[in-house]
PDB file of N, CA and C in Angstrom:
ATOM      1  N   UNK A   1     -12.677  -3.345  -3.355  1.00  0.00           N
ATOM      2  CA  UNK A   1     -11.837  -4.347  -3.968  1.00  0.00           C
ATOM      3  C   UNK A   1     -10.874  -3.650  -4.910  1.00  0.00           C
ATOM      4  N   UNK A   2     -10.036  -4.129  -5.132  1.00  0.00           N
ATOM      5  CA  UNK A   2      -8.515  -3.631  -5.671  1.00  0.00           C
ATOM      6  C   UNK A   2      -8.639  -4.151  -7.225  1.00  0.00           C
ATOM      7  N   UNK A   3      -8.785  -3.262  -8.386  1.00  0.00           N
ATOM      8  CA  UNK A   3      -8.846  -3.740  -9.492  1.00  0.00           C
ATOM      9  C   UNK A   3      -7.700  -4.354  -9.902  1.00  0.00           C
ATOM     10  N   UNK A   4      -6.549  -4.402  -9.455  1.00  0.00           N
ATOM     11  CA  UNK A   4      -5.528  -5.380  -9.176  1.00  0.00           C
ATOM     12  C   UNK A   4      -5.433  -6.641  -8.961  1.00  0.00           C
ATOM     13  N   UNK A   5      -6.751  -6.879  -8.302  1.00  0.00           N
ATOM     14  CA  UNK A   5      -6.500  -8.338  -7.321  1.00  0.00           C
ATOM     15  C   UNK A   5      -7.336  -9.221  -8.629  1.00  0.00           C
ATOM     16  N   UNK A   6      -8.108  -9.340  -9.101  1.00  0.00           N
ATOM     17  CA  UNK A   6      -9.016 -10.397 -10.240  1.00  0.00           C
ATOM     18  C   UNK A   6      -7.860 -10.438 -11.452  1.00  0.00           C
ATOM     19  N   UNK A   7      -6.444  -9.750 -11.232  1.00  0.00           N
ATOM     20  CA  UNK A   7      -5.686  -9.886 -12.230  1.00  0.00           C
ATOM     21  C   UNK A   7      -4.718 -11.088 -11.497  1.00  0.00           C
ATOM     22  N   UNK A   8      -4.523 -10.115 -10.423  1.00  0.00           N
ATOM     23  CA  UNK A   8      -3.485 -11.160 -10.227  1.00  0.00           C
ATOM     24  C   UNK A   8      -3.821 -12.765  -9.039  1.00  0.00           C
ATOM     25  N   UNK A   9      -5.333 -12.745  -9.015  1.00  0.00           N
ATOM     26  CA  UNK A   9      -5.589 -14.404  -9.235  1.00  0.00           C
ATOM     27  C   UNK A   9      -6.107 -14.846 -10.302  1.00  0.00           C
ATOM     28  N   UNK A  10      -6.104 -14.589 -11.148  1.00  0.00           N
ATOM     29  CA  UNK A  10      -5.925 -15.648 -12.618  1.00  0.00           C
ATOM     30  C   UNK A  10      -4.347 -15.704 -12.720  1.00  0.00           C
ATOM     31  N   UNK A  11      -3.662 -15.047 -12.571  1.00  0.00           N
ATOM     32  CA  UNK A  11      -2.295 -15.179 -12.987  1.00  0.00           C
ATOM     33  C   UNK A  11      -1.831 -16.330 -11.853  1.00  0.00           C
ATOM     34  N   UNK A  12      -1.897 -16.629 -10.755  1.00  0.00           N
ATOM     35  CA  UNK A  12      -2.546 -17.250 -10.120  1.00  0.00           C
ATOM     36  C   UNK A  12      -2.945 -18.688 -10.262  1.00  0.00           C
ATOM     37  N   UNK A  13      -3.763 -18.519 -11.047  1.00  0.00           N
ATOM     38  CA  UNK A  13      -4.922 -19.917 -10.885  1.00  0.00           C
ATOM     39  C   UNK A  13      -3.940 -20.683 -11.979  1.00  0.00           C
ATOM     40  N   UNK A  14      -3.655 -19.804 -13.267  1.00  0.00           N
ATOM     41  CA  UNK A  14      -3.196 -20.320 -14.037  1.00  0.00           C
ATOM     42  C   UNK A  14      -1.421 -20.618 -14.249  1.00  0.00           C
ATOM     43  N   UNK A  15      -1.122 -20.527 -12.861  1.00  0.00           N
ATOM     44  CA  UNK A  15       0.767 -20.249 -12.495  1.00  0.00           C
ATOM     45  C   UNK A  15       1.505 -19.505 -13.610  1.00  0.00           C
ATOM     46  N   UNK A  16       1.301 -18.410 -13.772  1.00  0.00           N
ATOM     47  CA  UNK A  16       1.395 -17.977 -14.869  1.00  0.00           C
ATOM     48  C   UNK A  16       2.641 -17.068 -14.682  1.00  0.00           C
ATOM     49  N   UNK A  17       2.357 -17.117 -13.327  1.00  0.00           N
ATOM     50  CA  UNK A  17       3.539 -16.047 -12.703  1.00  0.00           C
ATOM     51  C   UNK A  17       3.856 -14.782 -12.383  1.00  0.00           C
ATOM     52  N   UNK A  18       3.944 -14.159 -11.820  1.00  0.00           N
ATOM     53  CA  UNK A  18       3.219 -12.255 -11.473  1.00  0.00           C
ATOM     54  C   UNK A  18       4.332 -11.811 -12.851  1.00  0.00           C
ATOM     55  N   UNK A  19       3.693 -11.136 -13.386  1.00  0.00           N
ATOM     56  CA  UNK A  19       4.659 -10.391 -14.420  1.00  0.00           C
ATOM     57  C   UNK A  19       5.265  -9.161 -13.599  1.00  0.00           C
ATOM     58  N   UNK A  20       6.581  -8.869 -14.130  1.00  0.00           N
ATOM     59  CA  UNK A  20       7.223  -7.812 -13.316  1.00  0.00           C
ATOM     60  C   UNK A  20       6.797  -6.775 -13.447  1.00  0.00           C
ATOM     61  N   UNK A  21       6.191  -6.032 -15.066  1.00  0.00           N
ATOM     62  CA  UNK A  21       5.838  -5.075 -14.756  1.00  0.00           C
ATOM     63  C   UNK A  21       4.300  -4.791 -13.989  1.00  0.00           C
ATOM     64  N   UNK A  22       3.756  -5.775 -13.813  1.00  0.00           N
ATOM     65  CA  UNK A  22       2.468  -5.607 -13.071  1.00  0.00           C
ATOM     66  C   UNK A  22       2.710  -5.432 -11.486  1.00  0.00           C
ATOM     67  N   UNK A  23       4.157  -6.104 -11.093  1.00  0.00           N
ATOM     68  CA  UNK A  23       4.499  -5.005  -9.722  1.00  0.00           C
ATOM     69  C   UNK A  23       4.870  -4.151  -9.551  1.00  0.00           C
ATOM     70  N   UNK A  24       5.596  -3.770 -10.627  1.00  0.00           N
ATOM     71  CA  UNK A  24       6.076  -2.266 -10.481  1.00  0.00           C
ATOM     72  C   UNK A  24       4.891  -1.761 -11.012  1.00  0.00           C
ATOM     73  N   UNK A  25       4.268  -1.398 -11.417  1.00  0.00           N
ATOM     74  CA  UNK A  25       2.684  -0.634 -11.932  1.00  0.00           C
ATOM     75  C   UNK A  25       2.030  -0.507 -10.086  1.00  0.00           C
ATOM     76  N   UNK A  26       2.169  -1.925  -9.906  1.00  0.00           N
ATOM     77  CA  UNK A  26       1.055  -1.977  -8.315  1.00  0.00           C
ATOM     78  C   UNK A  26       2.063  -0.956  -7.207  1.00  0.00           C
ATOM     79  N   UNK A  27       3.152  -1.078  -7.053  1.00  0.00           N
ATOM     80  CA  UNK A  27       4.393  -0.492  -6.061  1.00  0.00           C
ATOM     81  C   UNK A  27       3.904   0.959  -6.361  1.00  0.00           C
ATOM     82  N   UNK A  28       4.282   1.378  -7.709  1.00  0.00           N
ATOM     83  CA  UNK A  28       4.045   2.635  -8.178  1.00  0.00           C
ATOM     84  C   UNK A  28       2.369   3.571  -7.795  1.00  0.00           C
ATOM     85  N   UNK A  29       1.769   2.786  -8.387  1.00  0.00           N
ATOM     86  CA  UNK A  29       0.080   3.165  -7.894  1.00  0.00           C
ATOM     87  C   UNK A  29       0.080   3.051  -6.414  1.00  0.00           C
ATOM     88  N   UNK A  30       0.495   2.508  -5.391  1.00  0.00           N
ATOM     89  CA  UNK A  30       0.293   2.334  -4.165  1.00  0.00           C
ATOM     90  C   UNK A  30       0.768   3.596  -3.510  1.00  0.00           C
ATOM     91  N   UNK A  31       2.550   3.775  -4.580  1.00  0.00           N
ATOM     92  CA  UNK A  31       2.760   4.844  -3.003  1.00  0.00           C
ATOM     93  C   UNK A  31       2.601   6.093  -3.691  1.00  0.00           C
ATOM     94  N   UNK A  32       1.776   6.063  -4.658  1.00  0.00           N
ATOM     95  CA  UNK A  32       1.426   7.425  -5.766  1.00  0.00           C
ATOM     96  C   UNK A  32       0.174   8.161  -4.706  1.00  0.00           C
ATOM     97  N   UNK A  33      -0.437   6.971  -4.713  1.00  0.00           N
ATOM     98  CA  UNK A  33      -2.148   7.254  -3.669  1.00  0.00           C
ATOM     99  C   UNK A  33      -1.268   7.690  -2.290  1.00  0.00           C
ATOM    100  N   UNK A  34      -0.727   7.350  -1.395  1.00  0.00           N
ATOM    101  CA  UNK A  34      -0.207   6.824  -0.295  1.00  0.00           C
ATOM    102  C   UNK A  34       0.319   8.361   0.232  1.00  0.00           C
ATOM    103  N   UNK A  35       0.824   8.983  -0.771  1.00  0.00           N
ATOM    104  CA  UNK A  35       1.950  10.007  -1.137  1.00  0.00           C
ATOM    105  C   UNK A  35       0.879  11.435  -1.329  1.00  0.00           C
ATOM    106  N   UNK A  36      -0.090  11.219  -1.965  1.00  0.00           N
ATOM    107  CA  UNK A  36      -1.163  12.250  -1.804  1.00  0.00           C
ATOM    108  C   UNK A  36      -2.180  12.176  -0.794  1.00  0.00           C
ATOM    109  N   UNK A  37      -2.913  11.178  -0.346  1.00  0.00           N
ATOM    110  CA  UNK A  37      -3.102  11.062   0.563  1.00  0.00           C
ATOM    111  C   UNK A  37      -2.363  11.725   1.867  1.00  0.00           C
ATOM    112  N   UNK A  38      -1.056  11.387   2.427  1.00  0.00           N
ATOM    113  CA  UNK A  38      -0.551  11.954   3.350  1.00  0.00           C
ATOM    114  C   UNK A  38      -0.360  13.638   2.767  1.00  0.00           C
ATOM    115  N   UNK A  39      -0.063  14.153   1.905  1.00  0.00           N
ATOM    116  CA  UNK A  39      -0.292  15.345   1.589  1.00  0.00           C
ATOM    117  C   UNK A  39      -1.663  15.942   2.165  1.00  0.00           C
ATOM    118  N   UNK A  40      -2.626  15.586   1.534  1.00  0.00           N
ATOM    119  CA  UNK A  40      -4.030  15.923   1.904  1.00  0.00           C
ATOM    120  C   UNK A  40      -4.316  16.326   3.639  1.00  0.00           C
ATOM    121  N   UNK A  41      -4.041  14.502   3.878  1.00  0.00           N
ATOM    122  CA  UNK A  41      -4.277  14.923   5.318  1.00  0.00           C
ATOM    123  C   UNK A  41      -3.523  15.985   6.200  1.00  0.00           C
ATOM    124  N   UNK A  42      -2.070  16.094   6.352  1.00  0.00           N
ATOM    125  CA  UNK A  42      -1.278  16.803   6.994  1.00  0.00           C
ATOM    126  C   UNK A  42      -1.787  18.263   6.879  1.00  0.00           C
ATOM    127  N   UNK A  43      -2.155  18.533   5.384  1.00  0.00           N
ATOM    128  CA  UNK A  43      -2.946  19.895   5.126  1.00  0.00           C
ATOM    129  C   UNK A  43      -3.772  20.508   6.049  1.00  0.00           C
ATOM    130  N   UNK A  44      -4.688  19.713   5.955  1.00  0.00           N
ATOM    131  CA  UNK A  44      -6.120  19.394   6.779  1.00  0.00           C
ATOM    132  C   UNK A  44      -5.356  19.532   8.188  1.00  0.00           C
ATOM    133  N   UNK A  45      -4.957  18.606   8.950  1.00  0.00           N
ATOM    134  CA  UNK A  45      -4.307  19.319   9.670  1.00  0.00           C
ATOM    135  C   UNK A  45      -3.478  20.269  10.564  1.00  0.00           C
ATOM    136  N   UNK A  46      -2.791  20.623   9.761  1.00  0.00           N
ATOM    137  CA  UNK A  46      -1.652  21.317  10.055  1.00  0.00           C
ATOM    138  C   UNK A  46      -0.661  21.132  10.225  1.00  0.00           C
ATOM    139  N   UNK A  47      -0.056  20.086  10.302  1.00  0.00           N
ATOM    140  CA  UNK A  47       0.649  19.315  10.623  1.00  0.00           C
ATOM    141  C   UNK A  47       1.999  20.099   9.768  1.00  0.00           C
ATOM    142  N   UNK A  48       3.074  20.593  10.101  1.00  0.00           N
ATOM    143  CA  UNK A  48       4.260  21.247   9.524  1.00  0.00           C
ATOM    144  C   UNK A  48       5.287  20.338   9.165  1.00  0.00           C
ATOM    145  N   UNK A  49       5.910  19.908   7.979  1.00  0.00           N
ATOM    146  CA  UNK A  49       6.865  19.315   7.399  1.00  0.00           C
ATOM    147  C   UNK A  49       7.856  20.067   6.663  1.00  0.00           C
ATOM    148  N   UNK A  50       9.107  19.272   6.410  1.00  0.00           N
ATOM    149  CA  UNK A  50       9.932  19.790   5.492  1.00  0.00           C
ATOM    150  C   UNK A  50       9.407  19.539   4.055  1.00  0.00           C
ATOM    151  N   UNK A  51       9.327  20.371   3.739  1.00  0.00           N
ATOM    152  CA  UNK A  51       9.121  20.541   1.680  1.00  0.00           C
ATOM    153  C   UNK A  51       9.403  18.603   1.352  1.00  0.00           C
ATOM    154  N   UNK A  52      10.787  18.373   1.747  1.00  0.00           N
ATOM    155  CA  UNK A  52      10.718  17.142   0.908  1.00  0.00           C
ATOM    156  C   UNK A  52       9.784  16.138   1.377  1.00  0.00           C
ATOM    157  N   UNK A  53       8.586  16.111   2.333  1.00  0.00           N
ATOM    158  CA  UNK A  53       8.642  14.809   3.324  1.00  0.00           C
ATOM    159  C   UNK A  53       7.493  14.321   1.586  1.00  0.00           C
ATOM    160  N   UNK A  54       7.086  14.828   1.215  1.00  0.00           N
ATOM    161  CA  UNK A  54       6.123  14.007   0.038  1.00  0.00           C
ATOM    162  C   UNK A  54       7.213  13.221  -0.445  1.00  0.00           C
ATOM    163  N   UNK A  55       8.631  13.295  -0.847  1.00  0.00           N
ATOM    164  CA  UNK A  55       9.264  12.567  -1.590  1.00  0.00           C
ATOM    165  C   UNK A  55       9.404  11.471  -0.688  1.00  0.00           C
ATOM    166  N   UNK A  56       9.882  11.645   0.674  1.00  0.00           N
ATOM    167  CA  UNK A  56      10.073  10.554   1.797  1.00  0.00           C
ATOM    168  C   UNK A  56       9.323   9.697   1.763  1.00  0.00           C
ATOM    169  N   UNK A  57       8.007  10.069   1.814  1.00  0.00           N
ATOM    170  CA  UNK A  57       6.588   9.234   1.782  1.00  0.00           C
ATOM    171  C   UNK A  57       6.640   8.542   0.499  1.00  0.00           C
ATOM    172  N   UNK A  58       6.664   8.717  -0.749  1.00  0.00           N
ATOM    173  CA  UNK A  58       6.931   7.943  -1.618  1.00  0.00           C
ATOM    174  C   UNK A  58       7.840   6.574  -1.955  1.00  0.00           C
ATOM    175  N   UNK A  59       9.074   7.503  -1.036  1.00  0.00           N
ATOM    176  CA  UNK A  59      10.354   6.373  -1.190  1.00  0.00           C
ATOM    177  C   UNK A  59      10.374   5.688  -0.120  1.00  0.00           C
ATOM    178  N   UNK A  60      10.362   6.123   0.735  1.00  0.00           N
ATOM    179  CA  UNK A  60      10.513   5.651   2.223  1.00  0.00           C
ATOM    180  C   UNK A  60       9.134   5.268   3.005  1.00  0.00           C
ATOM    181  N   UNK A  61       7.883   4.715   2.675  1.00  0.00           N
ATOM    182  CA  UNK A  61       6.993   4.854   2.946  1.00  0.00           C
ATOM    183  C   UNK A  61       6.795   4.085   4.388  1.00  0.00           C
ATOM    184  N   UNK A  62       7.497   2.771   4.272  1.00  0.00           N
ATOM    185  CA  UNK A  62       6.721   1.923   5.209  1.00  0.00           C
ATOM    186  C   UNK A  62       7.452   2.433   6.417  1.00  0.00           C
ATOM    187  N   UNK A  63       8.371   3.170   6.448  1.00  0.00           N
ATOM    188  CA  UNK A  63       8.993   4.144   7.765  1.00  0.00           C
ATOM    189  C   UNK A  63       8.546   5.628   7.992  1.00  0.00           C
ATOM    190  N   UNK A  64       8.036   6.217   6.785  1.00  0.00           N
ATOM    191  CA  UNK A  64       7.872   7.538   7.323  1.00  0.00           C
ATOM    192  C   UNK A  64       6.826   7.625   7.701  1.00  0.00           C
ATOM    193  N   UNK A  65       5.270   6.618   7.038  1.00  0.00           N
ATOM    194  CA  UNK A  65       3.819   6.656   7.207  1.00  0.00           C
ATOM    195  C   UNK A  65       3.327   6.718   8.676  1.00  0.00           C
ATOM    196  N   UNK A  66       3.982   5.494   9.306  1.00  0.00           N
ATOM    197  CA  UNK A  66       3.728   5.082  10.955  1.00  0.00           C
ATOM    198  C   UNK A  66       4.642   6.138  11.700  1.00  0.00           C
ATOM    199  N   UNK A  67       5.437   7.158  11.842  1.00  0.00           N
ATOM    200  CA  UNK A  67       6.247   8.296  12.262  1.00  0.00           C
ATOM    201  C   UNK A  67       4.927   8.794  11.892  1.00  0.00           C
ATOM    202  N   UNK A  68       4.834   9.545  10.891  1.00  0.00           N
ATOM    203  CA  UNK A  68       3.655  10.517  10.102  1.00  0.00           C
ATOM    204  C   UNK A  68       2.045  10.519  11.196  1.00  0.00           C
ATOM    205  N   UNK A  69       1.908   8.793  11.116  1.00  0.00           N
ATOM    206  CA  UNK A  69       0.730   8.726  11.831  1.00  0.00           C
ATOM    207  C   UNK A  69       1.135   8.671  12.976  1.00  0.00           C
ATOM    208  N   UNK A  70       1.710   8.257  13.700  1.00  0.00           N
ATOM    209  CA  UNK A  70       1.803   8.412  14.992  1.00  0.00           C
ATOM    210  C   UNK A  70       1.715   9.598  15.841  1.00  0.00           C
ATOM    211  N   UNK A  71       2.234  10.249  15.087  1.00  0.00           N
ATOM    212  CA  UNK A  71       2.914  12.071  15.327  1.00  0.00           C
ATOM    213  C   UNK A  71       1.394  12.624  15.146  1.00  0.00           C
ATOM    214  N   UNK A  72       0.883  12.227  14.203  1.00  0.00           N
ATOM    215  CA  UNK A  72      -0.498  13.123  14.218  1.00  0.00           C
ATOM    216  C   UNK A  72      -1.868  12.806  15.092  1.00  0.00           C
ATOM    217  N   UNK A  73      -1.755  11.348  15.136  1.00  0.00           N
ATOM    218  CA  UNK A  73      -3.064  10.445  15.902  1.00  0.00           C
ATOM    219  C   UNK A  73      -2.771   9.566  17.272  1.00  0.00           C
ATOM    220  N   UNK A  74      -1.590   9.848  17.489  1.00  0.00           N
ATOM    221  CA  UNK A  74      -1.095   9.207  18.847  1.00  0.00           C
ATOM    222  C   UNK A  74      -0.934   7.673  18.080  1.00  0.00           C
ATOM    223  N   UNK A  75      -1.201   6.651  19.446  1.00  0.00           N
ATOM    224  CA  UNK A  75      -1.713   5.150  19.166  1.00  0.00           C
ATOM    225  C   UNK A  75      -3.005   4.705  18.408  1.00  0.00           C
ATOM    226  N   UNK A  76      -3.647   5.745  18.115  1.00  0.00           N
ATOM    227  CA  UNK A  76      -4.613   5.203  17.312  1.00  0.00           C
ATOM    228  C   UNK A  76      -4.037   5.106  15.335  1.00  0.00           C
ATOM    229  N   UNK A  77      -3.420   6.018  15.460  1.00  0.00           N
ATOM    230  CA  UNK A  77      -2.429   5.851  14.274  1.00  0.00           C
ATOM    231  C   UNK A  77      -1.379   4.599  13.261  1.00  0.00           C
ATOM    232  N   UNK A  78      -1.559   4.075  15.018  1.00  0.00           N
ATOM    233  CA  UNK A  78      -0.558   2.437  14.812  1.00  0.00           C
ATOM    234  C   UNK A  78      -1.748   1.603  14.231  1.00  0.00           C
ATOM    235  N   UNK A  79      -2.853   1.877  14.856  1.00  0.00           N
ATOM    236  CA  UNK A  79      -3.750   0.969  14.016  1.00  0.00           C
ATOM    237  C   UNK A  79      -3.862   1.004  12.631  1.00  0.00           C
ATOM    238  N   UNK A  80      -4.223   2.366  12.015  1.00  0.00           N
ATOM    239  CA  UNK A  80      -3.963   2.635  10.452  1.00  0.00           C
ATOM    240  C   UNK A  80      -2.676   2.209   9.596  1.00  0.00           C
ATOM    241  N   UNK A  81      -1.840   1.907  10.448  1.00  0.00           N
ATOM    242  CA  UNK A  81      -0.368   1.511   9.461  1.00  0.00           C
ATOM    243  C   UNK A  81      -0.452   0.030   9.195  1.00  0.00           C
ATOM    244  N   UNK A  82      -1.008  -0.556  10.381  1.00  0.00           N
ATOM    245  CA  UNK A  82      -1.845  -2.054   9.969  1.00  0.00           C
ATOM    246  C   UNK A  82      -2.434  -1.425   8.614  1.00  0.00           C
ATOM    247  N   UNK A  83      -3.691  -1.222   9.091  1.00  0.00           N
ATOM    248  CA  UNK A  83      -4.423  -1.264   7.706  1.00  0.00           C
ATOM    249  C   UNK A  83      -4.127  -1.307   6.314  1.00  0.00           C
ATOM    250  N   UNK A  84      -2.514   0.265   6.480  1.00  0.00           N
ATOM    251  CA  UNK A  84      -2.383   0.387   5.414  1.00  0.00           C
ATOM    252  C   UNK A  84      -1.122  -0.796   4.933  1.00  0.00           C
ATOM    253  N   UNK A  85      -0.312  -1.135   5.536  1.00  0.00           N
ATOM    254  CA  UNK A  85       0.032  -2.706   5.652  1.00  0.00           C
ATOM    255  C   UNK A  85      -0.689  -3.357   4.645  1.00  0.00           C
ATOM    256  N   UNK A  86      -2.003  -3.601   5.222  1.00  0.00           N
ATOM    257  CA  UNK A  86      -2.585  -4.784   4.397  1.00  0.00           C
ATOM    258  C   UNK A  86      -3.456  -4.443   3.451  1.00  0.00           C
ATOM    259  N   UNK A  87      -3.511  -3.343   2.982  1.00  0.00           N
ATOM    260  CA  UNK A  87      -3.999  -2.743   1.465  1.00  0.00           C
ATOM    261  C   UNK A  87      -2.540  -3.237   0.855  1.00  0.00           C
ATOM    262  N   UNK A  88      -1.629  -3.067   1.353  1.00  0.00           N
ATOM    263  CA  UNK A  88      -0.466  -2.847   0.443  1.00  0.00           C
ATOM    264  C   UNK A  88      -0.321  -4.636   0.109  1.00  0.00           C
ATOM    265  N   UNK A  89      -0.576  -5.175   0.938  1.00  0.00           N
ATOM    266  CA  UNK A  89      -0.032  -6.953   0.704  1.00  0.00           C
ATOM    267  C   UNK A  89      -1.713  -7.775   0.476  1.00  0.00           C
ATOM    268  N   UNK A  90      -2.917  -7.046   0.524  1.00  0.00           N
ATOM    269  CA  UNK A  90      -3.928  -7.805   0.062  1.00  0.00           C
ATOM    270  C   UNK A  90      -3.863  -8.629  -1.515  1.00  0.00           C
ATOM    271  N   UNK A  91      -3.282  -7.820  -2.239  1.00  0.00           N
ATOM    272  CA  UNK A  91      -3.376  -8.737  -3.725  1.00  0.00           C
ATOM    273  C   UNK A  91      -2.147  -9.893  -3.692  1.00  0.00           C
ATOM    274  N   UNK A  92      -1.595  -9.971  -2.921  1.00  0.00           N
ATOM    275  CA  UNK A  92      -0.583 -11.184  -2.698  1.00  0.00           C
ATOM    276  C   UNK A  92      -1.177 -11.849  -2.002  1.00  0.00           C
ATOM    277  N   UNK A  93      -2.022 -11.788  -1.168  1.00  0.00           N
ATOM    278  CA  UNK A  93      -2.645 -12.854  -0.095  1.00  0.00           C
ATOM    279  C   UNK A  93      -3.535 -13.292  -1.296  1.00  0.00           C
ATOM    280  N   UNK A  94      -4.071 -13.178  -2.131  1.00  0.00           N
ATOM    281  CA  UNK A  94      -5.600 -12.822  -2.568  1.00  0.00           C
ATOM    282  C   UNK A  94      -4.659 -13.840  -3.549  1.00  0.00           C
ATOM    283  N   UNK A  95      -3.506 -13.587  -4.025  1.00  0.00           N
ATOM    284  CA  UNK A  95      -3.122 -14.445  -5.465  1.00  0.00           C
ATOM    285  C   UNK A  95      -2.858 -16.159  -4.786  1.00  0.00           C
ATOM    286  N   UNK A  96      -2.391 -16.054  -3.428  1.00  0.00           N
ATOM    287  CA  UNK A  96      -2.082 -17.429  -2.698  1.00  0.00           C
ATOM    288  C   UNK A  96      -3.028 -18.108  -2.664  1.00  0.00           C
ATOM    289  N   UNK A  97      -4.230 -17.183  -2.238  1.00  0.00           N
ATOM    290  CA  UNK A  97      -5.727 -17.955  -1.920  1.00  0.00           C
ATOM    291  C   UNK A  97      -5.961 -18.642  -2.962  1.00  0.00           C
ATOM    292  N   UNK A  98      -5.963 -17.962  -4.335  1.00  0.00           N
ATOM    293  CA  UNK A  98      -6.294 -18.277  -5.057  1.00  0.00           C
ATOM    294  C   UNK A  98      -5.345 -19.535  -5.914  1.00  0.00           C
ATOM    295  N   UNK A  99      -4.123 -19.494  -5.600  1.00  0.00           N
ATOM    296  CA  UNK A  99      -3.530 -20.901  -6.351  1.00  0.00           C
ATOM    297  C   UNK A  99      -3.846 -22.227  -5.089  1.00  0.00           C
ATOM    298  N   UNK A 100      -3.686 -22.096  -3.982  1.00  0.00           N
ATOM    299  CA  UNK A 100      -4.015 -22.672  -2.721  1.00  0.00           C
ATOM    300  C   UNK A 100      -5.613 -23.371  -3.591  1.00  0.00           C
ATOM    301  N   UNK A 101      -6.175 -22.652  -3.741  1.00  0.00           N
ATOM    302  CA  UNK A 101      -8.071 -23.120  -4.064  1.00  0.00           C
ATOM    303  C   UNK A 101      -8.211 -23.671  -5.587  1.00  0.00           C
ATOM    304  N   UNK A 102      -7.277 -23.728  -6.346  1.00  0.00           N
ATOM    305  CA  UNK A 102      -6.808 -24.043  -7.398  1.00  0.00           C
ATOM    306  C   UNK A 102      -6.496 -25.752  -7.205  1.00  0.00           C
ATOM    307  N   UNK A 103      -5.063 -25.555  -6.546  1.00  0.00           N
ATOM    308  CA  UNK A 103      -4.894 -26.946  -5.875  1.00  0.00           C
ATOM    309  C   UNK A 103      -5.801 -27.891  -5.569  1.00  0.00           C
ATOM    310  N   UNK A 104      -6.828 -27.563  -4.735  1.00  0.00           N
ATOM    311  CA  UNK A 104      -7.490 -28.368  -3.566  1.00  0.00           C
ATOM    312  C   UNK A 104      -8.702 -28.913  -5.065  1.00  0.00           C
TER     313      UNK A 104
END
């Protein structure tokens, strides 16, 4: 569970409203992990890049990750960009649920 997410359904429950800097904090932490992570692995690999691709991965993530994985894991790779997809948008689903269950 995302120590993120019990924040942002009370904010949530109570329409309180996502504060801005609590997305930029979440954006930032996401492609901070996201960004070492793909470092790590490619290592482990072998996988040969240009010097900048860590910055790419940071900025450019939701295009360079699925290239990145694909290139390294074939089609099984496409599955992980789901995944990582929905790490990235779970605390927004999680804040809906939660004003949605609020409502009812």
């Amino acid at each position: 569970m995302d120590s993120q997410e019990p924040g942002r359904s009370f904010i949530a429950i109570h329409n309180l409203g996502a504060p801005e800097a609590g997305e930029l904090l979440w954006t930032f932490e996401f492609r901070l992990v996201l960004a070492w992570w793909v470092r790590v692995d490619r290592r482990a690999r072998g996988f040969s890049v240009p010097f900048e691709f860590d910055a790419f991965v940071f900025f450019v993530w939701p295009f360079i990750v699925p290239y990145y994985l694909y290139r390294t894991r074939g089609r099984r790779g496409l599955f992980l960009v789901i995944g990582i997809y929905g790490l990235y948008l779970m605390p927004y689903f999680a804040a809906q649920i939660a004003r949605i269950a609020l409502v009812r």
